[in-house]
C-alpha atoms as a PDB file:
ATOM      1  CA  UNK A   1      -4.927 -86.395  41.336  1.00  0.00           C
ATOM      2  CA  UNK A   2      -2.589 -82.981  41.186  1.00  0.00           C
ATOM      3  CA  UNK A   3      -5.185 -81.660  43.177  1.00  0.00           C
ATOM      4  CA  UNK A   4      -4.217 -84.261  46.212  1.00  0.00           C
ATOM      5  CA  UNK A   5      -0.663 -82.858  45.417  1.00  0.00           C
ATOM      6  CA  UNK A   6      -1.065 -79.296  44.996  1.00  0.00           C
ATOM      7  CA  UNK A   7      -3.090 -79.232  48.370  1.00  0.00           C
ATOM      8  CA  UNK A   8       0.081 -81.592  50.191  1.00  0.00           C
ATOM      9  CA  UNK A   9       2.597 -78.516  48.846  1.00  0.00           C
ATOM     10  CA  UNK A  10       0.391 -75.512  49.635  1.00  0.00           C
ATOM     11  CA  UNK A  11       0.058 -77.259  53.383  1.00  0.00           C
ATOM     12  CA  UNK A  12       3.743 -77.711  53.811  1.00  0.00           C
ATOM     13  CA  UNK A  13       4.566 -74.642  52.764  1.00  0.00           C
ATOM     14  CA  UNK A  14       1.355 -72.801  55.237  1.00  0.00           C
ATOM     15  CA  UNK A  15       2.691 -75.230  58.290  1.00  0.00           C
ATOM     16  CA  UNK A  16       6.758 -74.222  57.278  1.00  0.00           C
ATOM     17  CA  UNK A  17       6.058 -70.543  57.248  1.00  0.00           C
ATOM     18  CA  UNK A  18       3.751 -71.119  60.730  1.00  0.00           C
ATOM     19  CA  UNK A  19       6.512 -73.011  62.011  1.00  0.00           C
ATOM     20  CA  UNK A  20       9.132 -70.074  61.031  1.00  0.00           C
ATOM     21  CA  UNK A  21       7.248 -67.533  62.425  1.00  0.00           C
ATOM     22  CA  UNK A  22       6.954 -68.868  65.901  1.00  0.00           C
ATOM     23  CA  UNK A  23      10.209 -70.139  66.162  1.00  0.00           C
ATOM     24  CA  UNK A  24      11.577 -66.305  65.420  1.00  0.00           C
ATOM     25  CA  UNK A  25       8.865 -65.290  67.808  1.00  0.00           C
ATOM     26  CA  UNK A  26      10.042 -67.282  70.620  1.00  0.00           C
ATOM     27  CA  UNK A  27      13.670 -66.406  70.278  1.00  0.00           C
ATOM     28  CA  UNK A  28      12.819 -62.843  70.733  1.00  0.00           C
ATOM     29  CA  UNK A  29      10.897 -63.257  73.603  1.00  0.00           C
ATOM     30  CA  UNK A  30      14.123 -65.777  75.037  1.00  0.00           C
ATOM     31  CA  UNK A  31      16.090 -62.560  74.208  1.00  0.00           C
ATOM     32  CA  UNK A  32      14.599 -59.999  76.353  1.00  0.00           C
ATOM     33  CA  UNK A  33      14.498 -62.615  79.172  1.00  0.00           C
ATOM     34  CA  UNK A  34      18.532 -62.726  78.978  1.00  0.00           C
ATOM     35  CA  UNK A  35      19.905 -60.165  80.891  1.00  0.00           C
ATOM     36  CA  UNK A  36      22.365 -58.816  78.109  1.00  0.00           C
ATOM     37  CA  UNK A  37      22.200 -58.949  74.474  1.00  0.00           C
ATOM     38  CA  UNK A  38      22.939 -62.564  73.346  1.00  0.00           C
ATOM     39  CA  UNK A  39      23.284 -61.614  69.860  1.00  0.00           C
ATOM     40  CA  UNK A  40      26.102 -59.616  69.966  1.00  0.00           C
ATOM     41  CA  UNK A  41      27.643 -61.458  73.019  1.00  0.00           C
ATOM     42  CA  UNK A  42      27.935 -64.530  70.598  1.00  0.00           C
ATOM     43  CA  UNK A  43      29.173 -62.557  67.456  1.00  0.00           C
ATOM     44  CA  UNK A  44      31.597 -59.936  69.312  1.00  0.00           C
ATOM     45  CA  UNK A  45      32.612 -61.350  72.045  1.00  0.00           C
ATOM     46  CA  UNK A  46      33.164 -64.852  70.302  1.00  0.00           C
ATOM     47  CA  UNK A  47      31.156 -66.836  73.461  1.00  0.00           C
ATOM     48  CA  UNK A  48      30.588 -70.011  72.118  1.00  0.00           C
ATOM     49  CA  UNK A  49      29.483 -71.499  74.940  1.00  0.00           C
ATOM     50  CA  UNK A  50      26.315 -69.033  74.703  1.00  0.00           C
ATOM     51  CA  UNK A  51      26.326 -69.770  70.906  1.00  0.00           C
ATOM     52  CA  UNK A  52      25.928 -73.611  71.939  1.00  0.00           C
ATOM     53  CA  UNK A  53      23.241 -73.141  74.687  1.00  0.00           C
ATOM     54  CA  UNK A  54      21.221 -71.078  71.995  1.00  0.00           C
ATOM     55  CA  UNK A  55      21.477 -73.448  69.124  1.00  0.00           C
ATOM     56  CA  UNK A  56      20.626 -76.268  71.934  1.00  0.00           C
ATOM     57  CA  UNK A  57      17.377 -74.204  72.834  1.00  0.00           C
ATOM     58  CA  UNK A  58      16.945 -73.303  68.908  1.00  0.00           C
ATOM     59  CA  UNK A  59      17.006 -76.889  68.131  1.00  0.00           C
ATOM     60  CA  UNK A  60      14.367 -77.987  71.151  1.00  0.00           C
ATOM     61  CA  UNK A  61      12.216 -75.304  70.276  1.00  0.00           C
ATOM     62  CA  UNK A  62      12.134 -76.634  66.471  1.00  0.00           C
ATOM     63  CA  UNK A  63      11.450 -79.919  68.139  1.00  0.00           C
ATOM     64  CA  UNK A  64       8.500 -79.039  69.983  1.00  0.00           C
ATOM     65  CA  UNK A  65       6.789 -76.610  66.794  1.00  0.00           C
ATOM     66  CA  UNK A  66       7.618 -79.363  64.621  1.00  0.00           C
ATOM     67  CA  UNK A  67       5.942 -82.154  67.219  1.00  0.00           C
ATOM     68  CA  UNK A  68       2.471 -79.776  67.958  1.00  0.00           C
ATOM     69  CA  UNK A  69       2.244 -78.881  64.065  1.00  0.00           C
ATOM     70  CA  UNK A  70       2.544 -82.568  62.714  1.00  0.00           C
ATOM     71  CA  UNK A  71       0.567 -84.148  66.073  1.00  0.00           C
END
């Protein structure tokens, strides 16, 4: 029985790490796409606008890792 429980966790945390990983992956690529440096356009410049179209895309990306990991 912990074994059926210990193997849930150590998937969780394998797909969660997975699931990290390609979400940081795909922002970088979405980075060098951008013309100009989003990153400090959002935290210098104070462009929230750009800071809402990136969480926006952020948040779809998470949707679709989370939706091809769990099937």
């Amino acid at each position: 029985m912990e074994y059926i429980a210990l193997k849930g966790i150590i998937n969780a945390l394998i797909f969660s790490v997975v699931g990290v990983v390609v979400l940081i992956i795909s922002y970088y690529i979405i980075e060098k796409i951008t013309p100009e440096n989003t990153w400090k356009e959002i935290v210098q410049n104070k462009n929230t606008a750009l800071a809402i179209v990136f969480a926006a895309l952020i948040i779809g990306i998470s949707l679709i890792i989370s939706a091809a990991i769990h099937g």
